[in-house]
C-alpha atoms as a PDB file:
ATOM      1  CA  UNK A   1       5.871 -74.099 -88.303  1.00  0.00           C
ATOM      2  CA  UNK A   2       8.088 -75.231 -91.170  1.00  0.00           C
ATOM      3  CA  UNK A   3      10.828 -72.855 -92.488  1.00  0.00           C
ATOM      4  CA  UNK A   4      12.418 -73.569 -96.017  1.00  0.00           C
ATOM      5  CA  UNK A   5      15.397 -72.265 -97.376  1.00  0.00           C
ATOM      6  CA  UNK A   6      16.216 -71.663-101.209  1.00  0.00           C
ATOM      7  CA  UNK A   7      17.656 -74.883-101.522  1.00  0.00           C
ATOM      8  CA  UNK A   8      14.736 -76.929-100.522  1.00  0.00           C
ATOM      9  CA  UNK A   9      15.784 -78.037 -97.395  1.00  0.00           C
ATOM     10  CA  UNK A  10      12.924 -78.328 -94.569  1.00  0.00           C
ATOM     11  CA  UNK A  11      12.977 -77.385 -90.969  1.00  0.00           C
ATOM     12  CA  UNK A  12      10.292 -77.450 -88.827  1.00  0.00           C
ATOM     13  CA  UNK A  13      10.066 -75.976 -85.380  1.00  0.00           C
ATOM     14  CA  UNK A  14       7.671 -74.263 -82.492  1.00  0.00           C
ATOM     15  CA  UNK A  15       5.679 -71.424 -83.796  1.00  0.00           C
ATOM     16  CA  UNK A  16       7.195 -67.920 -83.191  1.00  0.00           C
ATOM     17  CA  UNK A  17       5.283 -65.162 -82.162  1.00  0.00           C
ATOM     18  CA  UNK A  18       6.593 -61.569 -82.569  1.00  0.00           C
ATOM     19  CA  UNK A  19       4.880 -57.922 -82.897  1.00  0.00           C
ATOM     20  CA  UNK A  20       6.736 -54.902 -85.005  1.00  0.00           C
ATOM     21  CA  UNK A  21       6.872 -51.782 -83.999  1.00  0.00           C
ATOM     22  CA  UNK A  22       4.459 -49.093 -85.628  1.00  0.00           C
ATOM     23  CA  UNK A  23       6.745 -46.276 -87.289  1.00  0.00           C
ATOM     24  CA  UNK A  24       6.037 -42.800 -88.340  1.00  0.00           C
ATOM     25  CA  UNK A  25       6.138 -42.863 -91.998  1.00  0.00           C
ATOM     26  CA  UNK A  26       6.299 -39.595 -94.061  1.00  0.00           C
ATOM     27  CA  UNK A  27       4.247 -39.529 -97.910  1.00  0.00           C
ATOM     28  CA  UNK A  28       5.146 -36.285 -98.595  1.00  0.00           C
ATOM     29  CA  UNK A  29       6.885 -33.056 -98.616  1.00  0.00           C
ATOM     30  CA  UNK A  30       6.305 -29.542-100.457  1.00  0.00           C
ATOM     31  CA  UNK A  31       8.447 -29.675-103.863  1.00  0.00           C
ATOM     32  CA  UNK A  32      10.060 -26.266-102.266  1.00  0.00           C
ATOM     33  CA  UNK A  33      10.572 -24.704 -99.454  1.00  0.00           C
ATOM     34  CA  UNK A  34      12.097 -21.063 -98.772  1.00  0.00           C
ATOM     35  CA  UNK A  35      13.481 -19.912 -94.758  1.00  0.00           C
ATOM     36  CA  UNK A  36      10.847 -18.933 -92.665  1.00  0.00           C
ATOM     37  CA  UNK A  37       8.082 -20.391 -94.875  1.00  0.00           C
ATOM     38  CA  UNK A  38       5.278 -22.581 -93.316  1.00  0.00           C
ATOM     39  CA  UNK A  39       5.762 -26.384 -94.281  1.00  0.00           C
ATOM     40  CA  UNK A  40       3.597 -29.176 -94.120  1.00  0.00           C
ATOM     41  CA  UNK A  41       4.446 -32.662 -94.409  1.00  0.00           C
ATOM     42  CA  UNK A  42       1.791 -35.343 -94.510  1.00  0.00           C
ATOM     43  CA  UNK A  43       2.092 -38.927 -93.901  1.00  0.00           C
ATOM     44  CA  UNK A  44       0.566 -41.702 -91.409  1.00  0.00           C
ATOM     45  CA  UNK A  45       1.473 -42.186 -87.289  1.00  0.00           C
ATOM     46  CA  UNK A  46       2.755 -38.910 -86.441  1.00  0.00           C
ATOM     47  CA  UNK A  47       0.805 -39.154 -83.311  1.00  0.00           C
ATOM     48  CA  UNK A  48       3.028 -42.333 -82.227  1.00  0.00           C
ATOM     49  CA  UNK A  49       3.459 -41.703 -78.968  1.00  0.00           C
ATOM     50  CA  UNK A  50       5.159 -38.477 -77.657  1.00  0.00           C
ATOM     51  CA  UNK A  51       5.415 -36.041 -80.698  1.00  0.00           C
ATOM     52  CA  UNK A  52       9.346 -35.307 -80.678  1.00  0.00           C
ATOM     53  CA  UNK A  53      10.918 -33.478 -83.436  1.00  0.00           C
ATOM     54  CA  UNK A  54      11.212 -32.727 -87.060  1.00  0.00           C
ATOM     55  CA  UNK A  55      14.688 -32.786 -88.856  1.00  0.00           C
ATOM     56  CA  UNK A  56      15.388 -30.741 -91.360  1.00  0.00           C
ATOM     57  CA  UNK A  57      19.000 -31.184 -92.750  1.00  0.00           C
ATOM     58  CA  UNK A  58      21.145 -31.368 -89.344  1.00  0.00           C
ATOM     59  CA  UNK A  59      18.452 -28.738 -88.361  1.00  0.00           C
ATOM     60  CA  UNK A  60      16.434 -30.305 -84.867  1.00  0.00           C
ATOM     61  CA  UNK A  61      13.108 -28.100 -84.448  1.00  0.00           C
ATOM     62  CA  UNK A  62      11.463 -29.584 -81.201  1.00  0.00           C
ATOM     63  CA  UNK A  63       7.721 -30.100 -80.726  1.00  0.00           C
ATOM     64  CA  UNK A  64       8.188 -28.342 -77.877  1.00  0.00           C
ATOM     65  CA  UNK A  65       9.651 -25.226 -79.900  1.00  0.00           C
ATOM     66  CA  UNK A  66       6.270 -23.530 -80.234  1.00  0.00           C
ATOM     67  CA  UNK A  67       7.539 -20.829 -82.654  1.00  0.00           C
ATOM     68  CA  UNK A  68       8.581 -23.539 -85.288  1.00  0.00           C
ATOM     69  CA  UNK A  69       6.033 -26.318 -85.014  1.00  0.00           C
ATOM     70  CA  UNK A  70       2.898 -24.755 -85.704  1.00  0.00           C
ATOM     71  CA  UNK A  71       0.726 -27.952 -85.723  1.00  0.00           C
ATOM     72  CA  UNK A  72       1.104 -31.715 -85.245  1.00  0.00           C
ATOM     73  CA  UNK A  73      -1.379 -34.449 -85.231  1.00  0.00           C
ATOM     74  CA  UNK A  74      -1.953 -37.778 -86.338  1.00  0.00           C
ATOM     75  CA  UNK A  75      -1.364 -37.494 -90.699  1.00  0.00           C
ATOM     76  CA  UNK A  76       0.690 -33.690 -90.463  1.00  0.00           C
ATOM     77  CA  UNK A  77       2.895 -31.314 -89.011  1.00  0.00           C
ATOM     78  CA  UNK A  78       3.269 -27.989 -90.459  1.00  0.00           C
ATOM     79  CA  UNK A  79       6.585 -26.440 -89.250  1.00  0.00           C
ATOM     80  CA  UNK A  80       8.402 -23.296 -90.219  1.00  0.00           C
ATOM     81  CA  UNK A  81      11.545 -23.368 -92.308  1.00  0.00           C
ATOM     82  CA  UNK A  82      14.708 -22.747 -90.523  1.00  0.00           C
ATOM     83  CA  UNK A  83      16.894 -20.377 -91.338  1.00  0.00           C
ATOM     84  CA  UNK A  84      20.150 -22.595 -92.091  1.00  0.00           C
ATOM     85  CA  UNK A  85      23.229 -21.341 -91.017  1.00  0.00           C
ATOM     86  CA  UNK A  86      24.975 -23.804 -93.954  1.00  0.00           C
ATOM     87  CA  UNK A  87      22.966 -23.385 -96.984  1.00  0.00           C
ATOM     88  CA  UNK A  88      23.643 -25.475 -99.769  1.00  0.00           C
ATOM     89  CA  UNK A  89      26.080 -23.781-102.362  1.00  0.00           C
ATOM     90  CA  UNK A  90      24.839 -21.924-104.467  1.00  0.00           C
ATOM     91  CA  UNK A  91      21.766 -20.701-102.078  1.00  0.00           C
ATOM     92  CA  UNK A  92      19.491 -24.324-103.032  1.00  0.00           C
ATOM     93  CA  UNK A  93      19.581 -27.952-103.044  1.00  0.00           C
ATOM     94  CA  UNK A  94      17.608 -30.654-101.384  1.00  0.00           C
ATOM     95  CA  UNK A  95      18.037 -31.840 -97.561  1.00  0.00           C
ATOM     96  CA  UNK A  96      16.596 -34.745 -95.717  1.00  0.00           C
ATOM     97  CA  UNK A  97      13.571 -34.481 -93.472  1.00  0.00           C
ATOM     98  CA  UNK A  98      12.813 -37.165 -91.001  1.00  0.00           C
ATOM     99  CA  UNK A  99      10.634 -36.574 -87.458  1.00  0.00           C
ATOM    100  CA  UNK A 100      10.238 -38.295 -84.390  1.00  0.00           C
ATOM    101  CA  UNK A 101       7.310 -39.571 -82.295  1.00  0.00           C
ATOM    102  CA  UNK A 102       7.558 -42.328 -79.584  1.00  0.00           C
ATOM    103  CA  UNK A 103      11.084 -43.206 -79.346  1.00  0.00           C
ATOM    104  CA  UNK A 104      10.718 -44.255 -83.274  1.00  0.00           C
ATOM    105  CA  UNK A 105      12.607 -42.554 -86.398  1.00  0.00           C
ATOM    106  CA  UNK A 106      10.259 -42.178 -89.626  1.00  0.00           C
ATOM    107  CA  UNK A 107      11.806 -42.568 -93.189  1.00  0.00           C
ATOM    108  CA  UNK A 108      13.191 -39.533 -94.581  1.00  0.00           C
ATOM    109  CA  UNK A 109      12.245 -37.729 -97.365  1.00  0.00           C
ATOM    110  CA  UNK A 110      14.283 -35.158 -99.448  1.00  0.00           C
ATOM    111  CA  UNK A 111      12.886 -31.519 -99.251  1.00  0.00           C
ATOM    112  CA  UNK A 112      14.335 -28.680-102.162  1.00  0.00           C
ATOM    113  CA  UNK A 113      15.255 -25.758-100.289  1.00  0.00           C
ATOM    114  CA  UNK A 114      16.055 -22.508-101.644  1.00  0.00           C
ATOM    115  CA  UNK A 115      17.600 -19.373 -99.425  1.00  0.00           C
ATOM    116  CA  UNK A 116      15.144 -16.044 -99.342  1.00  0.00           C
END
């Protein structure tokens, strides 16, 4: 294997082997979501490994939690809105969601919540 840097200089060395780790990755989120409201996100590798939780904000609903995550498989999980004790001011504004399957953290995507 040779490795070059920007300035042209050559190395060349034993070839390196590696494998990555496959992530949850979220595509997309409702454009609003109101307390107590059914939400589904949609994306790719939910199904991971062990389905853990969804974040919502510094909100934690746990797969286990059977009265918040309604569903979870492979590309969504439809959860219900949390009540948040904090809402944003003013009753609205957007909070990251992120979930957890396998030991491994998806990206996060920004949700627009509004209070009932």
């Amino acid at each position: 294997m040779v490795a070059r840097d920007s300035y042209g200089a050559e190395t060349e060395g034993p070839v390196w082997s590696f494998t990555t780790g496959i992530f949850p990755y979220i595509e997309s989120v409702p454009d609003l979501a109101t307390a107590d409201e059914l939400v589904t996100i949609s994306g790719l590798r939910f199904y991971c490994g062990t389905p853990e939780w969804v974040r919502v904000g510094g909100v934690y609903l746990y797969r286990t939690n059977l009265n918040m995550i309604k569903s979870w498989t492979t590309t969504k999980i439809v959860f219900r809105m949390p009540s948040l004790v904090n809402w944003p001011p003013g009753g609205s504004g957007t909070l990251p969601v992120q979930i957890k399957a396998g030991g491994r953290t998806s990206n996060v995507m920004m949700l627009i919540v509004c209070k009932p």
